[in-house]
Protein backbone atom coordinates (compact mmCIF):
# COMPACT_ATOMS: atom_id res chain seq x y z
CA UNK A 1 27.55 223.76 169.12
CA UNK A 2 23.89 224.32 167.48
CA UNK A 3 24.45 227.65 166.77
CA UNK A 4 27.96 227.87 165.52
CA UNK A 5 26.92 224.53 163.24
CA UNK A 6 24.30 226.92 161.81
CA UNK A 7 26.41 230.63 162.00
CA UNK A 8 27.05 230.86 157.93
CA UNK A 9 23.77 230.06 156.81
CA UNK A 10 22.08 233.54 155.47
CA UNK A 11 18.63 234.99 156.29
CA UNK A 12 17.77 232.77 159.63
CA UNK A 13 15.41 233.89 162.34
CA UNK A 14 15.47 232.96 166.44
CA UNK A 15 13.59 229.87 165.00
CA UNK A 16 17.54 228.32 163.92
CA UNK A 17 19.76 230.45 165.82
CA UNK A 18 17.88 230.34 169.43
CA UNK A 19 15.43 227.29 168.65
CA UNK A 20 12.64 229.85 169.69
CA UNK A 21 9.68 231.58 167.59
CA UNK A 22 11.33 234.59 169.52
CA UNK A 23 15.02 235.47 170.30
CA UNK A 24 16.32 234.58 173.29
CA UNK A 25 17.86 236.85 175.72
CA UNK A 26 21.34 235.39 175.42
CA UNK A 27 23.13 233.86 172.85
CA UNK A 28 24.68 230.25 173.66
CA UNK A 29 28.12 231.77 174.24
CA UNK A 30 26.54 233.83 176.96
CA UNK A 31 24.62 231.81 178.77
CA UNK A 32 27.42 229.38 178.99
CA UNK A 33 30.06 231.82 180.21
CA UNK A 34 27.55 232.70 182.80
CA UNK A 35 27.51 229.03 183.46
CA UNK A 36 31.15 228.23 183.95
CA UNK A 37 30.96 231.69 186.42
CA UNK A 38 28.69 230.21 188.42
CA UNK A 39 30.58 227.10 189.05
CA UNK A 40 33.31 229.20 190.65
CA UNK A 41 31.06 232.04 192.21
CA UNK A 42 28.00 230.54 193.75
CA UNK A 43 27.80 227.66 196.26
CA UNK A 44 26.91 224.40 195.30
CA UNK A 45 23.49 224.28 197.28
CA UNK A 46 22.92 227.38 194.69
CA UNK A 47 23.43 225.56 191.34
CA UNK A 48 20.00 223.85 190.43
CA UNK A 49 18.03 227.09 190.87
CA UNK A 50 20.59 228.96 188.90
CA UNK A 51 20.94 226.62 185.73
CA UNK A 52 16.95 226.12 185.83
CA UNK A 53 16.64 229.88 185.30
CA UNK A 54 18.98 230.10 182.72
CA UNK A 55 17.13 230.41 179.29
CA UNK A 56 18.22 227.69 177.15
CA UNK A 57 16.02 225.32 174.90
CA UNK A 58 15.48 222.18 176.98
CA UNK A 59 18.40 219.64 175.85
CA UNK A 60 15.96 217.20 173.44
CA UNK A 61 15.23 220.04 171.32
CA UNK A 62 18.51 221.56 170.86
CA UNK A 63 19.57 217.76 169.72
CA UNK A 64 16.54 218.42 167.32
CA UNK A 65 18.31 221.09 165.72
CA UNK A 66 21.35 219.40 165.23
CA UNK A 67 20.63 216.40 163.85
CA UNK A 68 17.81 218.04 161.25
CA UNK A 69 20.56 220.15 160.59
CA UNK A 70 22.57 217.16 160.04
CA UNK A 71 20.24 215.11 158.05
CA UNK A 72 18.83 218.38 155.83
CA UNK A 73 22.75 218.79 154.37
CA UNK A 74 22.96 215.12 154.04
CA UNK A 75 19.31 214.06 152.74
CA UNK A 76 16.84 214.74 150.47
CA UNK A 77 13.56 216.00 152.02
CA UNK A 78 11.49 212.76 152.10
CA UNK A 79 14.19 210.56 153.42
CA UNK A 80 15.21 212.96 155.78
CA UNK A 81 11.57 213.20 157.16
CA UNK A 82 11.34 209.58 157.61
CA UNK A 83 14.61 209.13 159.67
CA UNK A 84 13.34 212.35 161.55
CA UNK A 85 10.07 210.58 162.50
CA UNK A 86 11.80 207.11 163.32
CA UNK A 87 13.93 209.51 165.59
CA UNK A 88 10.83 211.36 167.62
CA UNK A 89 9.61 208.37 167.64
CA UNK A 90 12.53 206.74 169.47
CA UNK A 91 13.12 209.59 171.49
CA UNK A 92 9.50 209.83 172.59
CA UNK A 93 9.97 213.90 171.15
CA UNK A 94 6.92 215.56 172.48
CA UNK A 95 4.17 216.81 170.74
CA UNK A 96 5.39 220.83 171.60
CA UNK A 97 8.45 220.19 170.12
CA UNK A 98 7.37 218.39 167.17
CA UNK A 99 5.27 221.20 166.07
CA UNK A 100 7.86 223.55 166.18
CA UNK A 101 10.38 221.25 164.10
CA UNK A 102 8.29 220.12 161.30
CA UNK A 103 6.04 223.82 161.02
CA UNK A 104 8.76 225.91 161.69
CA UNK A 105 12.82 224.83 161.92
CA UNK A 106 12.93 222.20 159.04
CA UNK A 107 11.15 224.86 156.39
CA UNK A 108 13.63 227.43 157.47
CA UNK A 109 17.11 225.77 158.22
CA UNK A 110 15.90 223.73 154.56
CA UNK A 111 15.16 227.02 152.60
CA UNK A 112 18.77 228.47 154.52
CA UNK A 113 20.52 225.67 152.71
CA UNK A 114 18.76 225.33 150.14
CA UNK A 115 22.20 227.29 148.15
CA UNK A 116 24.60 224.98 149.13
CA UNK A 117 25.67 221.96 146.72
CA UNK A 118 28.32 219.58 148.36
CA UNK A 119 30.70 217.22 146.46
CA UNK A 120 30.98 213.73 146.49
CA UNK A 121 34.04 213.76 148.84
CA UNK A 122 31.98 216.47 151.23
CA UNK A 123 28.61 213.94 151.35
CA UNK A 124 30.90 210.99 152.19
CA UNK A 125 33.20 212.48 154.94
CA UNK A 126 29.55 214.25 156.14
CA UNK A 127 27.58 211.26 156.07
CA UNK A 128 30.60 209.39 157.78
CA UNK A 129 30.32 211.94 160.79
CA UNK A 130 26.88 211.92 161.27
CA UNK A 131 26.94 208.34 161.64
CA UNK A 132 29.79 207.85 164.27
CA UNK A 133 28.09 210.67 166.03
CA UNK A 134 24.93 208.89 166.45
CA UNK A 135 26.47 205.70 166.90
CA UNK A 136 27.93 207.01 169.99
CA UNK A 137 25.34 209.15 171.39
CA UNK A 138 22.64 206.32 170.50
CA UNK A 139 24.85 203.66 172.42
CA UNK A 140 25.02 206.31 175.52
CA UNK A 141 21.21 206.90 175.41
CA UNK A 142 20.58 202.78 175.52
CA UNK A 143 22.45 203.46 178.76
CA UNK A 144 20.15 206.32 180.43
CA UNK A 145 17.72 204.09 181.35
CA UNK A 146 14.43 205.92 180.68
CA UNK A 147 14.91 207.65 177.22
CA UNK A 148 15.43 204.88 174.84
CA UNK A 149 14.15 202.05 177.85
CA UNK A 150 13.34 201.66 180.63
CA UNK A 151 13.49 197.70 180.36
CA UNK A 152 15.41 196.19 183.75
CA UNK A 153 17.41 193.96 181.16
CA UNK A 154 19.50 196.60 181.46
CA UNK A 155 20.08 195.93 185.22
CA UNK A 156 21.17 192.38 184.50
CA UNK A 157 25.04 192.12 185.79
CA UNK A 158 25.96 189.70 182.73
CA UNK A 159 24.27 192.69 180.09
CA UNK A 160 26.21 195.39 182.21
CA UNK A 161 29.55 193.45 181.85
CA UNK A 162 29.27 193.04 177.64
CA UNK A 163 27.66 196.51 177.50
CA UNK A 164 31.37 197.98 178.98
CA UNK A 165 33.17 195.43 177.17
CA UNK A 166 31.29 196.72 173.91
CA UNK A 167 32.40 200.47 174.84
CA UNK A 168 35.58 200.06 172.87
CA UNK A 169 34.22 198.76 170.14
CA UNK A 170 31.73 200.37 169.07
CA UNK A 171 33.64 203.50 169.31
CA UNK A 172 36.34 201.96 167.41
CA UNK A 173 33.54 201.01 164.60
CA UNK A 174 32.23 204.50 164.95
CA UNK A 175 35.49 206.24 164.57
CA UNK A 176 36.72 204.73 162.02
CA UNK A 177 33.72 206.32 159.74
CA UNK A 178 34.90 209.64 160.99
CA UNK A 179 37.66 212.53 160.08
CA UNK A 180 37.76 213.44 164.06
CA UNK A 181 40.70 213.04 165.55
CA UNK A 182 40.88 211.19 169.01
CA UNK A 183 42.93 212.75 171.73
CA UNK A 184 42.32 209.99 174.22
CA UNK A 185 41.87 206.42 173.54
CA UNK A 186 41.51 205.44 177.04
CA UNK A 187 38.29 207.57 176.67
CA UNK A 188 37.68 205.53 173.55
CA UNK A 189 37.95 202.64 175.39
CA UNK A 190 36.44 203.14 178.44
CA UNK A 191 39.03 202.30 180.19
CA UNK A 192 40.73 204.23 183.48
CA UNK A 193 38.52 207.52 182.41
CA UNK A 194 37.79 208.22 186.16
CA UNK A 195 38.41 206.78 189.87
CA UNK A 196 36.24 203.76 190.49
CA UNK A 197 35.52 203.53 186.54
CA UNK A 198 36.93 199.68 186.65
CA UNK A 199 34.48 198.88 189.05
CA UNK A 200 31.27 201.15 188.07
CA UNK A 201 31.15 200.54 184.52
CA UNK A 202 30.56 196.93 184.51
CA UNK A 203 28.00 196.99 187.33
CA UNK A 204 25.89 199.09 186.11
CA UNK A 205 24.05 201.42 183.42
CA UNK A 206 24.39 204.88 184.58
CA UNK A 207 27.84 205.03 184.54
CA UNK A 208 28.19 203.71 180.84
CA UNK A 209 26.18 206.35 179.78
CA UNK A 210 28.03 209.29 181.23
CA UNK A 211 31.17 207.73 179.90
CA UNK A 212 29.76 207.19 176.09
CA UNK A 213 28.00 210.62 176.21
CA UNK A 214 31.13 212.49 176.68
CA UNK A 215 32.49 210.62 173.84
CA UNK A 216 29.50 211.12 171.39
CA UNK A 217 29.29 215.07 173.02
CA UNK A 218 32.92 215.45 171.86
CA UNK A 219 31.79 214.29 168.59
CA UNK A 220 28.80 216.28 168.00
CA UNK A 221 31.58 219.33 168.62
CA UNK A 222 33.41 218.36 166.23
CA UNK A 223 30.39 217.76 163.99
CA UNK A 224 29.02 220.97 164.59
CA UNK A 225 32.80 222.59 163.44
CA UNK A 226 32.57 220.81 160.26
CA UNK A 227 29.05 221.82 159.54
CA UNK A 228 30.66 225.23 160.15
CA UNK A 229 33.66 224.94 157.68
CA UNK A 230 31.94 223.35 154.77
CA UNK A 231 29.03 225.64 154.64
CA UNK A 232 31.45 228.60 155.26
CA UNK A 233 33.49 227.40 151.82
CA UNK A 234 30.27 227.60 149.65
CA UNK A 235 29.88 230.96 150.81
CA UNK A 236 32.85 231.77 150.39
């Protein structure tokens, strides 16, 4: 998703495109074709060596990418930099990876877009997909228990019981600020998504933040493919 979100943009380096200060040996597309291989070549007892050897960026900084990607389209500098910080912040980012955002990606991906001047319409429906994308992925984290807390009010059964019921609605809040379509609104809901989901979901946190993730995943795909289109109409 990061690097087709950023595939239009002229003159970038490994910095955007592979999140590195040098270029990785495969793109995205590769590495994830050799994934899906492995899933149907390799035995299981094989899997965690194999994906730990694969050379992607570790997970919190390709979200990094994305979301200044995001905000840089959406912001102006300072404002951007303030959410940013709020966001390392909340994410506990570490030091490593702030360094190479604020030295290295935000100059570049800024000066990479620095051409493109979006409408009123474009800001709206962009600013309207960044924020159900968050909405969702923020509402999954809250679920992880040890990025955004580790607090055990989480483990309370009464907490776990709203936090399901609250599934479908703040999805239904968070789509309706987006142009994404939805496919499944049992997904949406978080209702019948898998066997044993009636009973896991309300019991505890884990599941609820598989089941959001997906959602907010699905999301940032489709947030990534309009990053794509409207910075592939101004140069076009």
């Amino acid at each position: 998703a990061h690097q087709a979100s950023v595939r239009n943009l002229p003159g970038l380096t490994s910095v955007v495109t592979d999140l590195s200060l040098t270029p990785r040996s495969k793109s995205s597309v590769q590495s994830t074709e050799e994934l899906v291989e492995m899933f149907s070549q390799l035995p299981v007892d094989q899997w965690v060596n194999y994906i730990l050897e694969l050379e992607m960026p570790e997970y919190m900084l390709t979200f990094s990418g994305l979301v200044c990607t995001f905000l840089t389209l959406l912001l102006e500098a300072p404002v951007a930099d303030a959410l940013i910080l709020v966001l390392m912040d909340l994410f506990k980012l570490p030091d490593e990876q702030r360094e190479f955002v604020n030295e290295f990606y935000l100059p570049e991906i800024r000066n990479a877009t620095s051409h493109i001047q979006l409408d009123q319409t474009q800001k709206q429906e962009l600013q309207g997909n960044v924020e159900s994308t968050l909405i969702k992925l923020l509402y999954a984290f809250l679920w992880q228990e040890y990025v955004l807390t580790d607090s055990t009010f989480l483990l309370n059964p009464l907490v776990n019981v709203v936090g399901s019921t609250m599934i479908k609605y703040v999805n239904m809040y968070a789509n309706s600020l987006s142009t994404f379509p939805v496919h499944d609104q049992d997904m949406q809901d978080g209702l019948n998504v898998y066997p044993g989901s009636d009973r896991c979901n309300p019991s505890e946190p884990h599941s609820k933040w598989h089941l959001e993730s997906a959602n907010g995943l699905l999301d940032l795909v489709y947030l990534a493919d309009y990053i794509n289109k409207i910075t592939n109409i101004e140069n076009n």
